[in-house]
PDB file of N, CA and C in Angstrom:
ATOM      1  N   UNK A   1       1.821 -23.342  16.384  1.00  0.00           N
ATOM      2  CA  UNK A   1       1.337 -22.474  15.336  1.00  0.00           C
ATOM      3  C   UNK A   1       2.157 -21.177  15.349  1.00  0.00           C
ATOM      4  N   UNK A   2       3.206 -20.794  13.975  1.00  0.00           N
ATOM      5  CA  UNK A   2       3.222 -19.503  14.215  1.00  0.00           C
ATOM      6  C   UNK A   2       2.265 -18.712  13.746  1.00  0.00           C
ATOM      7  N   UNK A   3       2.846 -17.067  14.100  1.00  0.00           N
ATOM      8  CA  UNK A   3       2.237 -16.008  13.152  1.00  0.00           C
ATOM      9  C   UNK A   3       3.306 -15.700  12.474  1.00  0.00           C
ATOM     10  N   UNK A   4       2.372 -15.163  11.164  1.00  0.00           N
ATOM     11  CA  UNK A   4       3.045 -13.983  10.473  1.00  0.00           C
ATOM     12  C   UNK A   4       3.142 -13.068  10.552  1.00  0.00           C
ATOM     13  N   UNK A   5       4.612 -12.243  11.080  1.00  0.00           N
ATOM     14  CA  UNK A   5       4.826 -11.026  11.145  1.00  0.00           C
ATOM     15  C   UNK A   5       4.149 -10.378  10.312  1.00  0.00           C
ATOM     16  N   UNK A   6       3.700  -9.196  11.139  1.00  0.00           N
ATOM     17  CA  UNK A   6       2.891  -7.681  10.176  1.00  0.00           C
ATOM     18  C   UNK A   6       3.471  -6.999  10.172  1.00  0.00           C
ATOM     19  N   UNK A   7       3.417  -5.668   8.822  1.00  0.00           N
ATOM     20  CA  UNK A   7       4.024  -4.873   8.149  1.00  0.00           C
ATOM     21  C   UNK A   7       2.807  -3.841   8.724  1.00  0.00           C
ATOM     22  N   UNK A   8       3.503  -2.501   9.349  1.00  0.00           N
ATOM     23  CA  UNK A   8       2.358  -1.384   9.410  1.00  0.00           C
ATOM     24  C   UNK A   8       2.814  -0.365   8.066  1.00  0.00           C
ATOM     25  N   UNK A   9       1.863   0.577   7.907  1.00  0.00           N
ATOM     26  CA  UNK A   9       1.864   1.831   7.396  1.00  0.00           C
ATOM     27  C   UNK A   9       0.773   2.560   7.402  1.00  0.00           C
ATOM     28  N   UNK A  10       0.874   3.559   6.565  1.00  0.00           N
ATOM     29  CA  UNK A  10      -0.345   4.647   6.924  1.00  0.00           C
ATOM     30  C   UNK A  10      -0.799   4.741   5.245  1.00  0.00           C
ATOM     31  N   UNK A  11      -2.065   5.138   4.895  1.00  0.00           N
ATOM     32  CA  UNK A  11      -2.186   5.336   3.286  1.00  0.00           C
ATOM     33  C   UNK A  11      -1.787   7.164   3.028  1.00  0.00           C
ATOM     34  N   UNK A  12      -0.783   7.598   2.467  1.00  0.00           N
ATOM     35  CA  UNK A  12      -0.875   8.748   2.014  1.00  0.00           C
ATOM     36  C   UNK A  12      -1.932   9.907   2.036  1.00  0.00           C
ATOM     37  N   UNK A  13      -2.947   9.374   1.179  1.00  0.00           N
ATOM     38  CA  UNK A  13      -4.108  10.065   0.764  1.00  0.00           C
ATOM     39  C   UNK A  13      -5.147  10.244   2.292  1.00  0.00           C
ATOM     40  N   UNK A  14      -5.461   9.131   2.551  1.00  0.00           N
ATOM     41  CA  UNK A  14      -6.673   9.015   3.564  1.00  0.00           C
ATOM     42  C   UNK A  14      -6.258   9.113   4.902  1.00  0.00           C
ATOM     43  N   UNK A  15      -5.129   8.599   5.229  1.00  0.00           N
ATOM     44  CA  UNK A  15      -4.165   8.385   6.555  1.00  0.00           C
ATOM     45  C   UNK A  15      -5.060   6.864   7.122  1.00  0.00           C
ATOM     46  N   UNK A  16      -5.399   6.489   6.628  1.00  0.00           N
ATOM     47  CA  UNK A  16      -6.135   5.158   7.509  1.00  0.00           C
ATOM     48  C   UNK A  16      -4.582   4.212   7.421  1.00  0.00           C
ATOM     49  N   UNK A  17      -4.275   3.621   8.891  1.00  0.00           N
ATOM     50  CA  UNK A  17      -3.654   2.757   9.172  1.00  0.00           C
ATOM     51  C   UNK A  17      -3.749   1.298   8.556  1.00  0.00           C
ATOM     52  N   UNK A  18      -2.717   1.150   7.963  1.00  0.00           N
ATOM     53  CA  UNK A  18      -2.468  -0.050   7.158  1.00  0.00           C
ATOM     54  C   UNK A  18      -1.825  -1.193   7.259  1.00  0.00           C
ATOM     55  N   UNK A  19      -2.189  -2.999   7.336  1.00  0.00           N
ATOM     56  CA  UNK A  19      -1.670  -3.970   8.296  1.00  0.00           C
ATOM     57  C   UNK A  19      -1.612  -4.688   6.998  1.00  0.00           C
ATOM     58  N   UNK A  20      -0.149  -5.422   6.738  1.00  0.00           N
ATOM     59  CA  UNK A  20      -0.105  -6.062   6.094  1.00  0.00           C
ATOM     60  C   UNK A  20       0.894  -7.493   6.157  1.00  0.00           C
ATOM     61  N   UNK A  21       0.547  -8.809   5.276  1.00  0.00           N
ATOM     62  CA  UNK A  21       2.262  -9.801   5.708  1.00  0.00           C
ATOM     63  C   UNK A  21       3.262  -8.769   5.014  1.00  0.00           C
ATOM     64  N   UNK A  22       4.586  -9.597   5.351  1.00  0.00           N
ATOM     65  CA  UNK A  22       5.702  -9.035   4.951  1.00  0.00           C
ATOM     66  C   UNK A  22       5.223  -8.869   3.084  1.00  0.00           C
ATOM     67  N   UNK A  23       6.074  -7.940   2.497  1.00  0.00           N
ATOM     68  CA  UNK A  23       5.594  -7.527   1.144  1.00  0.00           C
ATOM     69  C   UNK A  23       7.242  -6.651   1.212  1.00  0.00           C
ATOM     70  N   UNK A  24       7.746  -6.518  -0.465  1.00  0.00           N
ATOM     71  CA  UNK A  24       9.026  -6.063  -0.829  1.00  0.00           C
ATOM     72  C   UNK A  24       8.884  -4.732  -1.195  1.00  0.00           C
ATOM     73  N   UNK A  25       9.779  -4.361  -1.532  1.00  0.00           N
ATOM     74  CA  UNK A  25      10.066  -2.510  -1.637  1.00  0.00           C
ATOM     75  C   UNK A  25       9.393  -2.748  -3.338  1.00  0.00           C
ATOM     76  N   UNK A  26       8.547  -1.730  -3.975  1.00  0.00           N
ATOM     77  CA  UNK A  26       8.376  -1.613  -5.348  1.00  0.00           C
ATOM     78  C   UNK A  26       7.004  -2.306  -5.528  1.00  0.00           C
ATOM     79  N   UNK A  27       6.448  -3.389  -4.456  1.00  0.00           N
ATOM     80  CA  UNK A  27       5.530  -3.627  -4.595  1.00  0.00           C
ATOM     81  C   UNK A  27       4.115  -3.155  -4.394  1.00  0.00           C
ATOM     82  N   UNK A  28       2.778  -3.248  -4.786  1.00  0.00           N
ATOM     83  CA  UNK A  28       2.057  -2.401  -4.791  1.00  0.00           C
ATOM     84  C   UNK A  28       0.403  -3.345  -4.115  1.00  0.00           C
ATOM     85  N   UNK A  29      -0.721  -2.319  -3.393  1.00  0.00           N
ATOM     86  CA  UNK A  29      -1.179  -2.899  -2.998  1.00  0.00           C
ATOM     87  C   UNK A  29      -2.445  -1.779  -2.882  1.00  0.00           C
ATOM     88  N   UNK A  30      -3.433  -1.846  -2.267  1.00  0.00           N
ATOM     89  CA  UNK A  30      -4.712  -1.303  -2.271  1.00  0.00           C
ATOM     90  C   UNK A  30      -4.789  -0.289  -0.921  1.00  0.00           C
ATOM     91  N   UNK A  31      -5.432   0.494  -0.847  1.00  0.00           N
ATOM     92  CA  UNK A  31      -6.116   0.845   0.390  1.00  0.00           C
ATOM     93  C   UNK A  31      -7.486   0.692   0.536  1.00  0.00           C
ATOM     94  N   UNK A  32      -7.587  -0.075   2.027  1.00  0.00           N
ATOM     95  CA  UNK A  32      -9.317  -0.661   2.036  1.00  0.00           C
ATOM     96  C   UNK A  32     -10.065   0.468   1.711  1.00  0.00           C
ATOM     97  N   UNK A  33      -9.314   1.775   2.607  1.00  0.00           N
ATOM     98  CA  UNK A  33     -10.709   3.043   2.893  1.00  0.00           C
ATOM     99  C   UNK A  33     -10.559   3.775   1.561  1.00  0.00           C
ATOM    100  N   UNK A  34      -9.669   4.007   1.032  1.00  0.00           N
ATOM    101  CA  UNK A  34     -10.484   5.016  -0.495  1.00  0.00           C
ATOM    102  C   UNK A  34      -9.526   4.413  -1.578  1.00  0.00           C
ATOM    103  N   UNK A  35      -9.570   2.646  -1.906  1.00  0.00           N
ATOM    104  CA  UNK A  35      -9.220   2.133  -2.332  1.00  0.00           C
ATOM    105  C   UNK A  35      -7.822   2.864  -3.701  1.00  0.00           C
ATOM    106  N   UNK A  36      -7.389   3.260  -3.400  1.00  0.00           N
ATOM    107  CA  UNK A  36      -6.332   4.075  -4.056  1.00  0.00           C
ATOM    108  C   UNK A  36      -5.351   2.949  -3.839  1.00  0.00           C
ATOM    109  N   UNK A  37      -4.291   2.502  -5.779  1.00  0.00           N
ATOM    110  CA  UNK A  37      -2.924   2.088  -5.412  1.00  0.00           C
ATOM    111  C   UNK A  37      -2.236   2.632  -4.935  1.00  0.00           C
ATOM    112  N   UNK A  38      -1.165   1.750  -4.115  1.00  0.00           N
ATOM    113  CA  UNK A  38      -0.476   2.209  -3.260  1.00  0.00           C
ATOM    114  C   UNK A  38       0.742   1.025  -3.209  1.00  0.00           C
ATOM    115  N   UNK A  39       2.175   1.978  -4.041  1.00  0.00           N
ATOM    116  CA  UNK A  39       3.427   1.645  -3.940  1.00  0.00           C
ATOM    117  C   UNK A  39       4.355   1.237  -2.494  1.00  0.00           C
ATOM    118  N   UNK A  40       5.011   0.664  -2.615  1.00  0.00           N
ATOM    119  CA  UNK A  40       5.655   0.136  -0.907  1.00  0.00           C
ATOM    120  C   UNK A  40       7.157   0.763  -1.417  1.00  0.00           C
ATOM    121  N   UNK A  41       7.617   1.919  -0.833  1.00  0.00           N
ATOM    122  CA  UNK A  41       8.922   2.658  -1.136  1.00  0.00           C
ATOM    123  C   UNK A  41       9.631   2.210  -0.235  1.00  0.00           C
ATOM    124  N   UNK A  42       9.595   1.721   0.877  1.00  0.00           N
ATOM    125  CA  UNK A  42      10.562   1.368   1.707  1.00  0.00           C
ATOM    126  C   UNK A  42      10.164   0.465   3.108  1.00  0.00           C
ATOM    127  N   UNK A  43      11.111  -0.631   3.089  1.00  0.00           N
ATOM    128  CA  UNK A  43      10.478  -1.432   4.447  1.00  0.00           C
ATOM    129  C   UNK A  43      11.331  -1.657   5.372  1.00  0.00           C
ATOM    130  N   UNK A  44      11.105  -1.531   6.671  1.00  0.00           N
ATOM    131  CA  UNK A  44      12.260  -1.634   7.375  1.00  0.00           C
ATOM    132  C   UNK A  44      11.288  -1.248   8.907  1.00  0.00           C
ATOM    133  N   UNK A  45      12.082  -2.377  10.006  1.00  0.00           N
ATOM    134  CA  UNK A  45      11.594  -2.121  11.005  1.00  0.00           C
ATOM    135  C   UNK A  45      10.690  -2.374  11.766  1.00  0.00           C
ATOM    136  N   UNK A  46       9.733  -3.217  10.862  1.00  0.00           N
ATOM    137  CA  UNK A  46       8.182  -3.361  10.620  1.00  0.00           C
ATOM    138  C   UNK A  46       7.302  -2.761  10.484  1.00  0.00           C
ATOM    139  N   UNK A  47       7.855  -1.604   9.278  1.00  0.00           N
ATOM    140  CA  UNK A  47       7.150  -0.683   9.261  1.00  0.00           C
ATOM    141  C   UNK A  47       7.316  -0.549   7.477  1.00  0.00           C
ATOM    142  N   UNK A  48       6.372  -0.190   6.599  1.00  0.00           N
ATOM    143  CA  UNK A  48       6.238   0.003   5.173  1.00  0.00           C
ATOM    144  C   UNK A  48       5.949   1.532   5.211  1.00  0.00           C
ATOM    145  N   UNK A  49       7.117   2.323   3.937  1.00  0.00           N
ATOM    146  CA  UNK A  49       6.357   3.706   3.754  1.00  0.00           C
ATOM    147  C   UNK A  49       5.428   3.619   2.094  1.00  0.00           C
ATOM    148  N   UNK A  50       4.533   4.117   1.826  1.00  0.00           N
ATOM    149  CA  UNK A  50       3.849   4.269   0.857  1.00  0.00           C
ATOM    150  C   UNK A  50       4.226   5.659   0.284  1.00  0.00           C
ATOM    151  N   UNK A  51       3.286   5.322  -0.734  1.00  0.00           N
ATOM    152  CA  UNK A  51       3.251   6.254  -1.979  1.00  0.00           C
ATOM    153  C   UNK A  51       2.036   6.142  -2.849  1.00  0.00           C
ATOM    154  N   UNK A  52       1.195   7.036  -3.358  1.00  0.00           N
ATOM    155  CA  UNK A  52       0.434   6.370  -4.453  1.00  0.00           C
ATOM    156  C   UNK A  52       0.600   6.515  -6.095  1.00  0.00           C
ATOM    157  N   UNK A  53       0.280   5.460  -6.160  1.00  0.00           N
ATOM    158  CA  UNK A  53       0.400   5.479  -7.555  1.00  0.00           C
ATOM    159  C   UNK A  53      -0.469   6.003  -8.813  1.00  0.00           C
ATOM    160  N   UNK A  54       0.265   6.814  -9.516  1.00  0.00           N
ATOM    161  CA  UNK A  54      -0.447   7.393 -10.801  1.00  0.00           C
ATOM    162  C   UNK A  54      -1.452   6.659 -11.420  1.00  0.00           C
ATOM    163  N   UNK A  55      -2.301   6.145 -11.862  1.00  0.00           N
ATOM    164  CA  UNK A  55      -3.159   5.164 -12.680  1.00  0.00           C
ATOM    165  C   UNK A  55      -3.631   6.024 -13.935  1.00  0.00           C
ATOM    166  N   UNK A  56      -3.418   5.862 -14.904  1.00  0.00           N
ATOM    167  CA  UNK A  56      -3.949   6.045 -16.085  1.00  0.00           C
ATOM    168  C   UNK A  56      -5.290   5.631 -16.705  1.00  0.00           C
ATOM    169  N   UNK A  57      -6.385   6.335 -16.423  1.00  0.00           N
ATOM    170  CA  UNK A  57      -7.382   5.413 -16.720  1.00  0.00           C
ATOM    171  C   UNK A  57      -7.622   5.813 -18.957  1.00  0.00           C
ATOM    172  N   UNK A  58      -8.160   4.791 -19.124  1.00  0.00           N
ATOM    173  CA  UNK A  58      -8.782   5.059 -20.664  1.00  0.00           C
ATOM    174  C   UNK A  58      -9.344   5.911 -21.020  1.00  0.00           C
ATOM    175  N   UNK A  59      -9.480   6.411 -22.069  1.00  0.00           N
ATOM    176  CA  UNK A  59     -10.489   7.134 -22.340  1.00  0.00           C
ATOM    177  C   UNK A  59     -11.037   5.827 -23.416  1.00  0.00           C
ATOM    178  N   UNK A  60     -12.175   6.033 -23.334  1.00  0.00           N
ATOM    179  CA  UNK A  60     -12.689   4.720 -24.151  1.00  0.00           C
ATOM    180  C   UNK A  60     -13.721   5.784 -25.061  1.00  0.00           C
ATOM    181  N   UNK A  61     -13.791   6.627 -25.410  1.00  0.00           N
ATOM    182  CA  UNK A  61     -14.385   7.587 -26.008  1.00  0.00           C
ATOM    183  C   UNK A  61     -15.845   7.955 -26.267  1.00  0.00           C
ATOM    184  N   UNK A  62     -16.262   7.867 -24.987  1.00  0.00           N
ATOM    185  CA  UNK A  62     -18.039   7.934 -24.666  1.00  0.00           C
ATOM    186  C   UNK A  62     -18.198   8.709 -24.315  1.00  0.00           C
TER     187      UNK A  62
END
């Protein structure tokens, strides 16, 4: 049986430590603790740096 190598990082916003499979530069993903997107700017090492991402929410006019 293998494993799959893990990817660490930290979330920007919250700092909660982040474990993930391998994942590519540009790709984007969640944080468990204050669920904020979160961009993958760079991987290398076994290590992912983040970023978060802008989200635009609607105005749906209520």
């Amino acid at each position: 049986m293998t494993t799959t190598p893990m990817l660490t990082g930290t979330c920007p916003e919250c700092e909660t430590p982040l474990s993930t499979p391998p994942v590519l530069q540009g790709e984007t993903l969640s944080c468990p603790e204050c669920l904020l997107t979160l961009r993958v700017d760079e991987v290398g090492d076994g290590a992912i740096a983040l970023t978060m991402v802008e989200v635009a929410l609607r105005d749906w006019g209520q």
